[in-house]
Every structure is written in structure tokens, then in C-alpha cells.
Protein backbone atom coordinates (compact mmCIF):
# COMPACT_ATOMS: atom_id res chain seq x y z
CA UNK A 1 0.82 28.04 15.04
CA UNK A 2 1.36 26.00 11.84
CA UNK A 3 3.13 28.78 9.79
CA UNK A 4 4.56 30.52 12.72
CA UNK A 5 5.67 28.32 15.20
CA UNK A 6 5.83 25.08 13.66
CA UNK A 7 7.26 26.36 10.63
CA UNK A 8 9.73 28.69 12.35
CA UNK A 9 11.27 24.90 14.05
CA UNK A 10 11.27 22.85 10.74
CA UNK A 11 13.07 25.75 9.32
CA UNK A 12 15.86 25.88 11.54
CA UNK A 13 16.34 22.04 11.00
CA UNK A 14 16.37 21.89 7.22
CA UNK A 15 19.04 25.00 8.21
CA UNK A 16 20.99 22.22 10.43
CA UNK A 17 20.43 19.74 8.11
CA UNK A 18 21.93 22.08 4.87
CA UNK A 19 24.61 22.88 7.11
CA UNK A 20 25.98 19.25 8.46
CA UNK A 21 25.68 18.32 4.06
CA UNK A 22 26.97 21.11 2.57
CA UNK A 23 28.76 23.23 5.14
CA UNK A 24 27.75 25.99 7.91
CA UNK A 25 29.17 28.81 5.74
CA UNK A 26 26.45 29.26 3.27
CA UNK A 27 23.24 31.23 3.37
CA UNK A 28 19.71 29.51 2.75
CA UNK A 29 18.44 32.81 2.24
CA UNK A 30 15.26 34.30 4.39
CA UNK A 31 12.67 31.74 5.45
CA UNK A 32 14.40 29.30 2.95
CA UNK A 33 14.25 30.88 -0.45
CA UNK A 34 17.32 28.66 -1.14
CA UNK A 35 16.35 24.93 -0.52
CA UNK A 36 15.76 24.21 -3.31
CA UNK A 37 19.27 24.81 -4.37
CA UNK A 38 20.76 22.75 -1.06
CA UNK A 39 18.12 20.05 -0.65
CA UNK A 40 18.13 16.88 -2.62
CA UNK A 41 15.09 17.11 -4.63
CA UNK A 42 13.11 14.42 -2.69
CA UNK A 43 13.13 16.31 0.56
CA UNK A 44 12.37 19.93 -1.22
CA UNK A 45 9.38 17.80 -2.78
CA UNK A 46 8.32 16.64 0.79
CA UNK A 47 9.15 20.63 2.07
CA UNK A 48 7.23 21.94 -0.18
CA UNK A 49 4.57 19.37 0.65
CA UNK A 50 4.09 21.19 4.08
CA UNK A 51 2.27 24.22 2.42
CA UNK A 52 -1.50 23.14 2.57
CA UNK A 53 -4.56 25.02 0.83
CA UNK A 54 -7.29 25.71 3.44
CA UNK A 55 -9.23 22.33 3.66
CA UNK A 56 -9.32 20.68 7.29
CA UNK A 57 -8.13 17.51 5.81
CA UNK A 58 -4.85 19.32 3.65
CA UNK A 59 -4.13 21.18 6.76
CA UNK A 60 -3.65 17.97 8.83
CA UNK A 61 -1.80 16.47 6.28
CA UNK A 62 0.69 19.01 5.92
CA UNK A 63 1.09 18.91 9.43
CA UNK A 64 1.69 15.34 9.52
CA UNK A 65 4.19 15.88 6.67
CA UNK A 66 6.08 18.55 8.58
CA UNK A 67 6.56 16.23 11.91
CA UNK A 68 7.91 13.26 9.55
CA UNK A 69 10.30 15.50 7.67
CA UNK A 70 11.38 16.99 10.83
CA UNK A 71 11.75 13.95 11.88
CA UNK A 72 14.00 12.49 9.69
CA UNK A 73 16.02 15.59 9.27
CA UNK A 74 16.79 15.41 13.32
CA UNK A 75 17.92 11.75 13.62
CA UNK A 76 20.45 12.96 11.08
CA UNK A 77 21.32 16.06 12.66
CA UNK A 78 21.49 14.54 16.19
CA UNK A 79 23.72 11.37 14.48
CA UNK A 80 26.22 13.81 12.94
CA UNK A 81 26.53 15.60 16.40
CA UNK A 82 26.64 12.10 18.40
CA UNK A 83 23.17 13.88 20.19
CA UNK A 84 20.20 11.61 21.15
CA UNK A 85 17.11 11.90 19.45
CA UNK A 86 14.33 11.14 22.08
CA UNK A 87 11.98 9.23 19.65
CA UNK A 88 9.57 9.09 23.15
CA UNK A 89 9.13 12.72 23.14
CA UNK A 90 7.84 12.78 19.47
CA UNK A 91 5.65 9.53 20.07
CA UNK A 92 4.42 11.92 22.73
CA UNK A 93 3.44 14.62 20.36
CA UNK A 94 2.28 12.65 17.74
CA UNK A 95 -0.48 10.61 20.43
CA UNK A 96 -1.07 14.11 21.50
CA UNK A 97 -2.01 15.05 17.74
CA UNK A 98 -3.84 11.81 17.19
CA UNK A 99 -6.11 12.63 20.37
CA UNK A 100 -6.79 16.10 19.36
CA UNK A 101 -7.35 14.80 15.42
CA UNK A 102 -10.29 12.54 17.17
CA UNK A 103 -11.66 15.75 19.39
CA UNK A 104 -10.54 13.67 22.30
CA UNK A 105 -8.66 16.72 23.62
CA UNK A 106 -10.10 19.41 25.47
CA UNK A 107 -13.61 17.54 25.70
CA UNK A 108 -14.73 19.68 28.71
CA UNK A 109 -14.53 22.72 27.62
């Protein structure tokens, strides 16, 4: 899910993000071999912080790195476009992700 899904989501926002800073017309080549170029070099820093080695705990945190970044990345996007940015759906998510963090999800299974 992480590197599929999840990944597949952030990706496309970094695109939108690229694109509202630096125009719609350029390429950020396939799965993002050009962010470097297009992202200021704090953000590439925190992209490239959502690649985790195999440890439970690195895992999580990468996770939690790629939900801030997306995050931050779609209040811009969604203020460029005049969209709203439901900040209740992610505080959804992110209780959701707390609960199943603490094994409090799924319990009778």
C-alpha cells in the first residue's frame, strides 16, 4: 500500500505542486526522477525522507512523513485553485493511523 498506493497519491501532488510553481508544461520524468531539479531542496529532503529501510518504526515514520508533506503540498495546491482543503478528512485519517499504530484497530479479528 505504502509504495503503491500511497506513493502513487503523493506523487501526483508533488506533480500539482511542480506544476502551479513552475508551470504545467514540463515533465517530472517517470515516478519523479526529476524533483530534484523542480523542488526546493527542503521539500526533496522531506521526499526523499518518505523512502524507509525495513524497520517497523522507519516504516511508520516515513509514513507519517508522507501524510505531512502531502499535506502541505495540498493546502497550496487547493489555495492556488481557490479549492477547499478538508483538514477534517485528514484529522480523520491520521486518528485512523494513530488507532491502528496502538493495535486498537481490528481488535476482533
Amino acid at each position: 500500500m505504502l509504495n503503491g498506493v500511497v506513493r502513487a497519491e503523493l506523487h501526483d501532488m508533488i506533480d500539482w505542486y511542480i506544476g502551479i510553481n513552475q508551470g504545467f508544461d514540463i515533465s517530472t520524468g517517470k515516478d519523479g526522477k526529476y524533483y530534484k531539479k523542480y523542488l526546493p531542496a527542503e521539500l526533496y529532503s522531506r521526499y526523499a525522507a518518505t523512502y524507509s529501510g525495513s524497520d517497523y518504526k522507519d516504516i511508520w515514520e516515513a509514513i507519517y512523513t508522507m501524510c505531512d508533506l502531502f499535506s502541505e503540498l495540498a493546502i497550496a495546491v487547493a489555495g492556488h485553485f481557490g479549492f477547499l482543503y478538508r483538514q477534517n478528512e485528514e484529522d480523520g485519517i491520521r486518528k485512523n493511523m494513530k488507532m491502528v499504530i496502538e493495535g486498537k484497530v481490528c481488535e476482533s479479528e
